[in-house]
C-alpha atoms as a PDB file:
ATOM      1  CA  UNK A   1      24.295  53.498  13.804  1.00  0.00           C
ATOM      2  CA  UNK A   2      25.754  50.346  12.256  1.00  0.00           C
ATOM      3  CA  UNK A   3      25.511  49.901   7.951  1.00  0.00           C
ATOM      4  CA  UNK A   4      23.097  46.662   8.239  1.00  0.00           C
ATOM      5  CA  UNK A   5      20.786  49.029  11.007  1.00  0.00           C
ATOM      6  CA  UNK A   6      20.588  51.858   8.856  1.00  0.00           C
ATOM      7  CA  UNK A   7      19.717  49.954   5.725  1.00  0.00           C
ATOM      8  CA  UNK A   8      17.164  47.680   8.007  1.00  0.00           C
ATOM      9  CA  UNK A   9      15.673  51.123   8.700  1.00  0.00           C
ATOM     10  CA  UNK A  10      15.916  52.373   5.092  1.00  0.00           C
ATOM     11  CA  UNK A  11      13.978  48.723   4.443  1.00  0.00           C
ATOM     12  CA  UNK A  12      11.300  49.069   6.745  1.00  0.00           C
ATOM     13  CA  UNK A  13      10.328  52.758   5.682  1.00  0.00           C
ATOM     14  CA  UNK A  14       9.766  51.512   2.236  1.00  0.00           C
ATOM     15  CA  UNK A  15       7.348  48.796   3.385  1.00  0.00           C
ATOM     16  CA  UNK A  16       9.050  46.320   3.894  1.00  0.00           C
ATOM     17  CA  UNK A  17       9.411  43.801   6.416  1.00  0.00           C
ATOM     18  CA  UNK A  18      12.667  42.475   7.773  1.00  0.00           C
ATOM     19  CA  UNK A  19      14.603  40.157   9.727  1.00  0.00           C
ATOM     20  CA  UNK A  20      17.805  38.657  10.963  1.00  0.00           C
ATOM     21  CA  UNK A  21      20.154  36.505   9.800  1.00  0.00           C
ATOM     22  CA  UNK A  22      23.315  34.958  10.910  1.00  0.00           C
ATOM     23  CA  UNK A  23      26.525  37.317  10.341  1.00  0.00           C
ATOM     24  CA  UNK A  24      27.902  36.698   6.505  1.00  0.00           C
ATOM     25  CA  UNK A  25      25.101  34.383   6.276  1.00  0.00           C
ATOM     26  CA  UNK A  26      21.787  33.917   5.199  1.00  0.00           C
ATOM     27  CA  UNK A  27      20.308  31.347   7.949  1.00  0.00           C
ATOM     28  CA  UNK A  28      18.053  33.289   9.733  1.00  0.00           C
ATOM     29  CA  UNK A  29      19.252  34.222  13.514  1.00  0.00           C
ATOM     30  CA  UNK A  30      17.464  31.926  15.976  1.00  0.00           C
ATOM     31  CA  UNK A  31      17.617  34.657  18.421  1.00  0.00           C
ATOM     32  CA  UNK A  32      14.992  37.354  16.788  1.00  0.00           C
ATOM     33  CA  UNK A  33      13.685  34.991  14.008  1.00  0.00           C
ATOM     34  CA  UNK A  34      13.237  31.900  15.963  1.00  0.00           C
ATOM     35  CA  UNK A  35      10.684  31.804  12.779  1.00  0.00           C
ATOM     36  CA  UNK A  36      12.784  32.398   9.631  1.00  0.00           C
ATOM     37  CA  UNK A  37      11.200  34.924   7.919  1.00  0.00           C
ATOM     38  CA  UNK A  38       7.661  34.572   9.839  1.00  0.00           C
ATOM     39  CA  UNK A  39       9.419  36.527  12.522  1.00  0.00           C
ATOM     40  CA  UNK A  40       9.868  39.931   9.734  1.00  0.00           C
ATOM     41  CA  UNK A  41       9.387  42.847  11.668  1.00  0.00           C
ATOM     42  CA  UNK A  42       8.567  46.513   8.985  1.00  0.00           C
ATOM     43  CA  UNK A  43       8.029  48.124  12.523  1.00  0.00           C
ATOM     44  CA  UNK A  44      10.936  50.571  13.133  1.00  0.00           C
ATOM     45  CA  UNK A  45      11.460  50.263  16.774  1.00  0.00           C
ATOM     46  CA  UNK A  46      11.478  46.826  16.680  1.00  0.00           C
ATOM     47  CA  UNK A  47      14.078  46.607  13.661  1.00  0.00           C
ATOM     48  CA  UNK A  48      16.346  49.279  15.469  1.00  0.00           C
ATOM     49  CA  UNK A  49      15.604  46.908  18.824  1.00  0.00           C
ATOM     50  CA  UNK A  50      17.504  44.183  16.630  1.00  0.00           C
ATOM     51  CA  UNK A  51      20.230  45.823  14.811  1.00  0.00           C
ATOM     52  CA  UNK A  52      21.235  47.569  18.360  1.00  0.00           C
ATOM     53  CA  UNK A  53      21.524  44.335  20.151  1.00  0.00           C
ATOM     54  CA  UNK A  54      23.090  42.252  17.148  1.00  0.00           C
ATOM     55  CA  UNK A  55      24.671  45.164  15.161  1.00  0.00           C
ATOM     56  CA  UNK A  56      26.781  42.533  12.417  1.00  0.00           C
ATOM     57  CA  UNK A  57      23.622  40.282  11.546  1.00  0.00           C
ATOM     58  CA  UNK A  58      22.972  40.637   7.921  1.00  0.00           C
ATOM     59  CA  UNK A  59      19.559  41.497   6.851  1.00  0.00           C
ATOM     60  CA  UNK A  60      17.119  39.110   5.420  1.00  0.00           C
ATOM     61  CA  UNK A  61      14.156  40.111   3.377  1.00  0.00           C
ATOM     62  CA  UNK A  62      10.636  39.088   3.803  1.00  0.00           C
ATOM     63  CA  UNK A  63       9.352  38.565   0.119  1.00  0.00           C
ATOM     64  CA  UNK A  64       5.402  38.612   1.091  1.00  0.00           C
ATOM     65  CA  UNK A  65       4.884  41.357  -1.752  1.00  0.00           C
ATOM     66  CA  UNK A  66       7.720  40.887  -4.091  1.00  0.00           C
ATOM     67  CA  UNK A  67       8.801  39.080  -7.409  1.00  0.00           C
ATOM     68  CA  UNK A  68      12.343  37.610  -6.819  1.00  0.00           C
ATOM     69  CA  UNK A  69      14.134  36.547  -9.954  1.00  0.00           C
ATOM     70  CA  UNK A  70      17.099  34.102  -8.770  1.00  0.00           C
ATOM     71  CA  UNK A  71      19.863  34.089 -11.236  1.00  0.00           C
ATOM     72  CA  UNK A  72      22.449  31.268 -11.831  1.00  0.00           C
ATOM     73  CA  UNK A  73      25.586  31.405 -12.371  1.00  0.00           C
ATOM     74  CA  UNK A  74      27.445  28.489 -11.624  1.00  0.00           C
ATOM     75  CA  UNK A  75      27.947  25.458 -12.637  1.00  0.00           C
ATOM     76  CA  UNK A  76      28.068  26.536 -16.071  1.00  0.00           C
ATOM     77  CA  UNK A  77      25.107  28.189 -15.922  1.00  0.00           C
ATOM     78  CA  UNK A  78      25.079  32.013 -17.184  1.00  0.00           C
ATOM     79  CA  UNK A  79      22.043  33.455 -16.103  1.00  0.00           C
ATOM     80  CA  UNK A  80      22.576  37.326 -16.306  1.00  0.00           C
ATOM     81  CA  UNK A  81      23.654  36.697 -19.836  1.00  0.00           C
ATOM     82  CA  UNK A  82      19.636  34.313 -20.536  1.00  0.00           C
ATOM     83  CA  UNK A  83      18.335  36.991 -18.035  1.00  0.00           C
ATOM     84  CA  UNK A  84      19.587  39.658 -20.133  1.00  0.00           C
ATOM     85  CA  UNK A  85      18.187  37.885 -23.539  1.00  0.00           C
ATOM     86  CA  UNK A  86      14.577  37.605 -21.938  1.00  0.00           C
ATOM     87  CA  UNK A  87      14.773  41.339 -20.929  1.00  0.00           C
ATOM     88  CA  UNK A  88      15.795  41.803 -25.121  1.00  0.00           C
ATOM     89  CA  UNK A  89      12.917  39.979 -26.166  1.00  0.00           C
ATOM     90  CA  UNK A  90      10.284  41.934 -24.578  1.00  0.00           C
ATOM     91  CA  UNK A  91      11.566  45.392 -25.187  1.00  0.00           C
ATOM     92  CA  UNK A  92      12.197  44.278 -29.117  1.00  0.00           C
ATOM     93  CA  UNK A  93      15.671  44.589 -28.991  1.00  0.00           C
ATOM     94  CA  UNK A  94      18.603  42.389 -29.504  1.00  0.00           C
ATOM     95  CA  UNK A  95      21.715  41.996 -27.023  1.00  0.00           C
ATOM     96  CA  UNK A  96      25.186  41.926 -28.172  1.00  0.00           C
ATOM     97  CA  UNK A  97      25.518  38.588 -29.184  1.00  0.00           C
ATOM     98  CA  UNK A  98      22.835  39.459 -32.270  1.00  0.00           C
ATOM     99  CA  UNK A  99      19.627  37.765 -30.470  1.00  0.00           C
ATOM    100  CA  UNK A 100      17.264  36.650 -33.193  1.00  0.00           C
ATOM    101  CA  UNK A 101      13.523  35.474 -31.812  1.00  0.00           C
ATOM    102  CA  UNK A 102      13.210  33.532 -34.686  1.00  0.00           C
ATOM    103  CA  UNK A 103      16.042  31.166 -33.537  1.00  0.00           C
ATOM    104  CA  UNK A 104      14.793  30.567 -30.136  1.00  0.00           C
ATOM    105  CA  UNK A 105      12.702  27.874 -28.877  1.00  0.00           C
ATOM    106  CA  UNK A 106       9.043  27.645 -30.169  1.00  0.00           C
ATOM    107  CA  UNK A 107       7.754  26.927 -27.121  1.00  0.00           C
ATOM    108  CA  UNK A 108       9.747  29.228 -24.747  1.00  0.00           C
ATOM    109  CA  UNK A 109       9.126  32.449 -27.414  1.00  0.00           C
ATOM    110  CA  UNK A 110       4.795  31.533 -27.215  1.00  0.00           C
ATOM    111  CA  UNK A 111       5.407  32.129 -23.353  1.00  0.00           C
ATOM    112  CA  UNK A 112       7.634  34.899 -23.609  1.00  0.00           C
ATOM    113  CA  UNK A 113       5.604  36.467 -26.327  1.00  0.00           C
ATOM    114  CA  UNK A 114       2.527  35.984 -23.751  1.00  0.00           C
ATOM    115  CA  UNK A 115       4.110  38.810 -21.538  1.00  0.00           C
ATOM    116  CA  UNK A 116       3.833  41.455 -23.857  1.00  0.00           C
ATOM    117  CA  UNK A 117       0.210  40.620 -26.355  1.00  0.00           C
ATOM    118  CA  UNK A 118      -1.882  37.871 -26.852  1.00  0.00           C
ATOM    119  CA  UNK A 119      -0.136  34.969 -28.339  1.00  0.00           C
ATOM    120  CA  UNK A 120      -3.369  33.279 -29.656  1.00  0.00           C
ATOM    121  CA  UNK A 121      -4.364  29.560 -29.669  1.00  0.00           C
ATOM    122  CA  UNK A 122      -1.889  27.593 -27.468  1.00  0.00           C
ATOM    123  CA  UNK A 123      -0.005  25.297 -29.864  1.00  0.00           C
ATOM    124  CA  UNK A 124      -1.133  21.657 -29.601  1.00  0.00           C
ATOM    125  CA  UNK A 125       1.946  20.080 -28.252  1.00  0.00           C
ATOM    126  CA  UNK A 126       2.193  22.316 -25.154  1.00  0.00           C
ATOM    127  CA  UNK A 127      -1.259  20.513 -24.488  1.00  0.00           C
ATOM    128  CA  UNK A 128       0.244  17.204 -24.554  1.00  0.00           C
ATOM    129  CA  UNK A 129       1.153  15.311 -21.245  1.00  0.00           C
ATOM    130  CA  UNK A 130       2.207  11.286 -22.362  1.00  0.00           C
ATOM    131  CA  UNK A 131       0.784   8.557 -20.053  1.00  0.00           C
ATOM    132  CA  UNK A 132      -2.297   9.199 -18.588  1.00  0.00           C
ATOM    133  CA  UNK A 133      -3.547  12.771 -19.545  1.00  0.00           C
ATOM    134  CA  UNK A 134      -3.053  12.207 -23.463  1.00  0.00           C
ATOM    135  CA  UNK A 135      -4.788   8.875 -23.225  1.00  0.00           C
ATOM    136  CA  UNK A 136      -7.985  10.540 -21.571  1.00  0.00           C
ATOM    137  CA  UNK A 137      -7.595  13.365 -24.210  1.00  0.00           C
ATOM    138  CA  UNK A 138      -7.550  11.246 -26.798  1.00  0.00           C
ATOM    139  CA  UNK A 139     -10.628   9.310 -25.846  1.00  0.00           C
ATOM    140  CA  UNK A 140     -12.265  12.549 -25.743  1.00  0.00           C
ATOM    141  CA  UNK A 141     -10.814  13.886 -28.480  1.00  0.00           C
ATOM    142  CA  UNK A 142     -11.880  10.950 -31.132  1.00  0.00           C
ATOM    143  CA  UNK A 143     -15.283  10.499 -29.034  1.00  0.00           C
ATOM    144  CA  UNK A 144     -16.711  14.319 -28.527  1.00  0.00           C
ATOM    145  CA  UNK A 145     -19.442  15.833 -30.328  1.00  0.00           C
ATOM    146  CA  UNK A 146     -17.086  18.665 -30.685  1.00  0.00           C
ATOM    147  CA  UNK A 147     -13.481  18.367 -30.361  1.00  0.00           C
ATOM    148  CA  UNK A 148     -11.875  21.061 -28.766  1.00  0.00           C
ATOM    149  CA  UNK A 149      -7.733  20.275 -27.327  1.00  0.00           C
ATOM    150  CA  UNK A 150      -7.816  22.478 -24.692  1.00  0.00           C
ATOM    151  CA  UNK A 151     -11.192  21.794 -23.279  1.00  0.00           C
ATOM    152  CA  UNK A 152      -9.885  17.775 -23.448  1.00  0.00           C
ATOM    153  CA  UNK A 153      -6.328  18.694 -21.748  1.00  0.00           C
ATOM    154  CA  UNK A 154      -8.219  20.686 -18.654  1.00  0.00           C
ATOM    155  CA  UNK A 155     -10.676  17.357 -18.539  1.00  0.00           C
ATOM    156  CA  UNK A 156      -7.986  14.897 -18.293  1.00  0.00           C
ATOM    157  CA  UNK A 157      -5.592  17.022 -16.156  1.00  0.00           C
ATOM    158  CA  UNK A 158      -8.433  18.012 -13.442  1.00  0.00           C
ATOM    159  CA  UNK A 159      -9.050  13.968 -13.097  1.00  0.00           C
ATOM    160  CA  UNK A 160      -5.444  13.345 -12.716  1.00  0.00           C
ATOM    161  CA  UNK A 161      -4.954  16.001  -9.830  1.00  0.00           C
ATOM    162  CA  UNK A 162      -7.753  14.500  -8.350  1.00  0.00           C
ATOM    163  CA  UNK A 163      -6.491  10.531  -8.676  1.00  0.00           C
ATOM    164  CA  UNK A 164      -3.132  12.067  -7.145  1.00  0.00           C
ATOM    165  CA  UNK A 165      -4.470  15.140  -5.240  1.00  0.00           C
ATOM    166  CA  UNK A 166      -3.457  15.404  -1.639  1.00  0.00           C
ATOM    167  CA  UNK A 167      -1.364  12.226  -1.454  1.00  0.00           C
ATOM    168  CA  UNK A 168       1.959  14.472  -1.683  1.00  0.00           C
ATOM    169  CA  UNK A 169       2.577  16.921   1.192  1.00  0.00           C
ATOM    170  CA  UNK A 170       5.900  18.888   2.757  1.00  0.00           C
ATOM    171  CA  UNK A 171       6.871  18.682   6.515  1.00  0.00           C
ATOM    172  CA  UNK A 172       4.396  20.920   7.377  1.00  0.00           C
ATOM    173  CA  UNK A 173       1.178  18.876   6.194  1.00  0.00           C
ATOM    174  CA  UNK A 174       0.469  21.329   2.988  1.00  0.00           C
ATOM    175  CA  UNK A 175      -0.857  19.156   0.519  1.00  0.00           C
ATOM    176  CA  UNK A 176      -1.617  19.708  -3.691  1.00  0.00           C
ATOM    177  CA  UNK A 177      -4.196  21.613  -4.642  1.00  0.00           C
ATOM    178  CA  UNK A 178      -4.638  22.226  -8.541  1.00  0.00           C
ATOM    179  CA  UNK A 179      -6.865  24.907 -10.118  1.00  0.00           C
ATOM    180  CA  UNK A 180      -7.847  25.009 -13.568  1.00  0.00           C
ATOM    181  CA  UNK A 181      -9.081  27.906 -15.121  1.00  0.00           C
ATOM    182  CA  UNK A 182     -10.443  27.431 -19.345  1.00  0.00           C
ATOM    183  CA  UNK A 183     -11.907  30.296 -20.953  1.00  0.00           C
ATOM    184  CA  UNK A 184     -13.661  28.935 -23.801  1.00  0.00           C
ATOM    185  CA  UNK A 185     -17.028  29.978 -26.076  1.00  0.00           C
ATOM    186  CA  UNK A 186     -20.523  28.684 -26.278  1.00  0.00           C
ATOM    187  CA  UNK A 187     -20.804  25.229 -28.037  1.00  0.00           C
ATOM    188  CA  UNK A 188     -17.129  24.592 -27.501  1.00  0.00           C
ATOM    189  CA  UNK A 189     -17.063  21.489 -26.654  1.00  0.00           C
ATOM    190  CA  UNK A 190     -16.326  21.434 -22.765  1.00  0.00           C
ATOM    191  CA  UNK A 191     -19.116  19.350 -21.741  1.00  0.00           C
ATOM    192  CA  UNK A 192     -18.036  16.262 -22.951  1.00  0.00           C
ATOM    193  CA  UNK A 193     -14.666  15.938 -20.676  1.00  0.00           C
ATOM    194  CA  UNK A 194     -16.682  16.783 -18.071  1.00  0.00           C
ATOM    195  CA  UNK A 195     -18.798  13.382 -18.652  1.00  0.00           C
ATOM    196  CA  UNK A 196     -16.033  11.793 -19.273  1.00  0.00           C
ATOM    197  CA  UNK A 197     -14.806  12.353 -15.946  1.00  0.00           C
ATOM    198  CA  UNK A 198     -17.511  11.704 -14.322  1.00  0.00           C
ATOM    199  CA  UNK A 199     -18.215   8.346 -15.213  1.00  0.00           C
ATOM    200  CA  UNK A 200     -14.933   7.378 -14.223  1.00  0.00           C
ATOM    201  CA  UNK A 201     -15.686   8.528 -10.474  1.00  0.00           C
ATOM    202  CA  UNK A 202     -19.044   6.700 -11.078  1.00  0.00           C
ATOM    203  CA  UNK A 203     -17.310   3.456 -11.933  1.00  0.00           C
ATOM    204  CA  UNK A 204     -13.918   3.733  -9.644  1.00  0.00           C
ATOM    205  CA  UNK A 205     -16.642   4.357  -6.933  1.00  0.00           C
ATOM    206  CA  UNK A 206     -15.676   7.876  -6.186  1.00  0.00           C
ATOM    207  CA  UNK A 207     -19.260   9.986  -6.633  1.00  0.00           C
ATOM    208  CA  UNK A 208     -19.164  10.911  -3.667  1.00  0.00           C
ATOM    209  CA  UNK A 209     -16.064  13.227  -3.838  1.00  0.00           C
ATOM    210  CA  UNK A 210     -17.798  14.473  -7.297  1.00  0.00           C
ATOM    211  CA  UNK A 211     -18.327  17.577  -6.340  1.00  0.00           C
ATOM    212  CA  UNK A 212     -21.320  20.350  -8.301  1.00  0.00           C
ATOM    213  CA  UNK A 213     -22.258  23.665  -6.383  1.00  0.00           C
ATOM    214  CA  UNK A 214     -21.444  25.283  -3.304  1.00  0.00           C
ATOM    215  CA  UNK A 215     -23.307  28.428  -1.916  1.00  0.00           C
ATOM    216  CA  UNK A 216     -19.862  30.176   0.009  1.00  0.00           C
ATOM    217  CA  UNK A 217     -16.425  29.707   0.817  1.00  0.00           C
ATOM    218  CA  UNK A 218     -17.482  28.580   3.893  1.00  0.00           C
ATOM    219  CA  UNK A 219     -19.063  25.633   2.355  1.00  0.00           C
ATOM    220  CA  UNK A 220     -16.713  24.325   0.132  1.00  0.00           C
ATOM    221  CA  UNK A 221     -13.778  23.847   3.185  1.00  0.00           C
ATOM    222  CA  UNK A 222     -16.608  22.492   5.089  1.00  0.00           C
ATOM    223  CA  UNK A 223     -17.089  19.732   2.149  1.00  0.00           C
ATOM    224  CA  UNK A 224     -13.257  19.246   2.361  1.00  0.00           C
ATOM    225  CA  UNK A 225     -12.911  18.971   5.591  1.00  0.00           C
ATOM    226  CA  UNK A 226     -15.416  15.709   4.828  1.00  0.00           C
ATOM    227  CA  UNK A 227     -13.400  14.759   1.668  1.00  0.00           C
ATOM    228  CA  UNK A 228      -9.869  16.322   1.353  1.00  0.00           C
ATOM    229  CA  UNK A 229      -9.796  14.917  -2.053  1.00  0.00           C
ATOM    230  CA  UNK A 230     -12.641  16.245  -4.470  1.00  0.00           C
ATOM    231  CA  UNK A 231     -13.044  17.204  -7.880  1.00  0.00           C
ATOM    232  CA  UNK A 232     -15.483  20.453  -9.080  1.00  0.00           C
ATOM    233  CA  UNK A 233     -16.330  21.001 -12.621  1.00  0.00           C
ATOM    234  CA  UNK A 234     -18.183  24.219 -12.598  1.00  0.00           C
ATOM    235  CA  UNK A 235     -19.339  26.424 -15.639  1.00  0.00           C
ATOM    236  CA  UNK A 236     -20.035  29.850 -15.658  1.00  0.00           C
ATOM    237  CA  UNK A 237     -17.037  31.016 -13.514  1.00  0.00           C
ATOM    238  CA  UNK A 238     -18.023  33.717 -12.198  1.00  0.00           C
ATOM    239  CA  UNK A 239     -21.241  33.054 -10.330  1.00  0.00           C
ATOM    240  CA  UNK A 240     -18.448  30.764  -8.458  1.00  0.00           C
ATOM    241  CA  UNK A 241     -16.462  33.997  -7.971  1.00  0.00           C
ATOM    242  CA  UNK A 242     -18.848  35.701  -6.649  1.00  0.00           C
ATOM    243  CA  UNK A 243     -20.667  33.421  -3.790  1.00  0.00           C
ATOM    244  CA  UNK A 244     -17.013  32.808  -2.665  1.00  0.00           C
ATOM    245  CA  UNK A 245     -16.747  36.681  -2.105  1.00  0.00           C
ATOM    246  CA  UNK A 246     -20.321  37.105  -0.897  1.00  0.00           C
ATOM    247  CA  UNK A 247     -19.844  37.599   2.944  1.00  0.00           C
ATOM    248  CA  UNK A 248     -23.485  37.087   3.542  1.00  0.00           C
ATOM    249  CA  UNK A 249     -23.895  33.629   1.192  1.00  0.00           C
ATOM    250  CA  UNK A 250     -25.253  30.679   3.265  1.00  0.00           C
ATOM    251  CA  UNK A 251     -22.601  28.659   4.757  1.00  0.00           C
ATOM    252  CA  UNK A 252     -23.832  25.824   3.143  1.00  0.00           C
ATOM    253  CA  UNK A 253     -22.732  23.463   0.021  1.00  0.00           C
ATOM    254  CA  UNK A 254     -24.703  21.473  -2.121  1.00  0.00           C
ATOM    255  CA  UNK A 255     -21.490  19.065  -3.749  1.00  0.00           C
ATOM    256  CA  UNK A 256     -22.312  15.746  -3.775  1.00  0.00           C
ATOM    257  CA  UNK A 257     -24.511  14.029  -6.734  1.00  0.00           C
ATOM    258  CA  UNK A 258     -23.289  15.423  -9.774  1.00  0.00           C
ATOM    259  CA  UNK A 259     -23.120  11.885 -11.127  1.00  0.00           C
ATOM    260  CA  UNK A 260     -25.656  10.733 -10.087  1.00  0.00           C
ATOM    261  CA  UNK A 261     -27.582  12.899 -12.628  1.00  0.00           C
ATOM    262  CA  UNK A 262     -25.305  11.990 -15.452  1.00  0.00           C
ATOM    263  CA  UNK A 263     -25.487   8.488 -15.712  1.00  0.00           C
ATOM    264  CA  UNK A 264     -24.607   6.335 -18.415  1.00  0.00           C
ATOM    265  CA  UNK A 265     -21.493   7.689 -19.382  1.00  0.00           C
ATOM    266  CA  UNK A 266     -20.214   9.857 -22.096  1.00  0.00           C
ATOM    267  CA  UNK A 267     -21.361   8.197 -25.503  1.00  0.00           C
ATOM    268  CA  UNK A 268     -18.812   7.756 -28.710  1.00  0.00           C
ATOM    269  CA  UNK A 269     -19.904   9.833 -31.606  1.00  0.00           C
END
């Protein structure tokens, strides 16, 4: 047996799934991965089927259950030596060039720090987006009841993805799709964005893609099959979790007329 058919092997009995790429390169090998890396094989017979035929094609490495960290360095880049810092950081320590956390970027130590505890409120300039998104946050912001800058920042960003959602796709047709996810108390505040956004569908003529509650899965791709571009503002997320796990849910959804029962607008405090 070959090196690259004995380390295929070695691959596959660890889990993984494998392919074929072009000697000293890493196209994949038209001839058993017509598919790039769709055509992986973890299936031993077929991987020593491969490496018997083609015994010099390097090995490529399906990543369908893996975290791949791509370091640079080139073009002046030194990523082993930023790599090495970030690795510092969350074990405490400090490399050899005398790392100190307090001289690093605000911003990129509240993310950093978010790997190893709770970093607390996110600061208010991560929340800030110019153009569009801060000038609906703002109008929520100085008009709300109760003005909460995270609550405003998912509001304006979830009507953005929707003015821009699915009008940017890759060869393949995949389109946007954006998920927010706040986590926020009782008489926080979150209503109010939510008004806000909807009567901008109402007056932009867009209620119809408004969507409210779905029963299953099922029924939300059959509402986006009808409109590939909709916006959902639910509460109380996991009621939503649940129906789109329940197997036995009615394959029906109830989306449209959200606005419709929140006319008028949002009103300034």
């Amino acid at each position: 047996m070959t090196f690259f058919l004995d380390e295929a092997l070695r691959l596959a009995s660890l889990g993984y799934h494998v392919f074929q790429c072009v000697p000293k390169s890493k196209l994949p090998f038209a001839e058993t991965a017509p598919e790039g890396c769709n055509s992986a094989s973890g299936d031993p017979d077929v991987v020593r089927k491969w490496w018997t035929k083609y015994p010099d094609c390097n090995i490529g490495l399906k990543c369908d259950n893996l975290l791949v960290i791509d370091v640079d360095n080139k073009k002046g880049k030194d990523g082993s030596k930023d790599f090495t810092r970030i690795m510092d950081r969350l074990s405490g320590q400090q490399n050899e060039d005398g790392f100190d956390e307090e001289e690093e970027d605000e911003d990129a130590a509240f993310i950093v720090d978010d790997f190893r505890s709770d970093p607390g409120v996110v600061p208010d300039r991560l929340l800030r987006i110019p153009g569009f998104v801060s000038e609906v946050m703002d109008f929520s912001l100085e008009n709300a009841p109760c003005a909460v800058p995270t609550t405003a920042f998912c509001g304006a960003l979830a009507l953005q993805s929707f003015l821009c959602g699915r009008k940017v796709r890759e060869p393949g047709d995949l389109r946007t799709n954006l998920y927010l996810l706040a986590l926020v108390g009782a008489s926080s505040g979150k209503d109010y964005p939510r008004k806000v956004n909807t009567h901008v569908m109402e007056q932009i003529g867009e209620v119809a893609a408004l969507g409210d509650k779905f029963m299953s899965g099922e029924g939300l791709q059959d509402s986006l099959f009808a409109q590939p571009s909709m916006l959902y503002q639910n509460d109380e997320i996991d009621e939503l979790l649940f129906k789109l796990n329940d197997r036995n849910s009615t394959p029906n959804a109830s989306s449209k007329s959200t606005g419709s029962r929140r006319r008028g607008g949002p009103k300034r405090s």
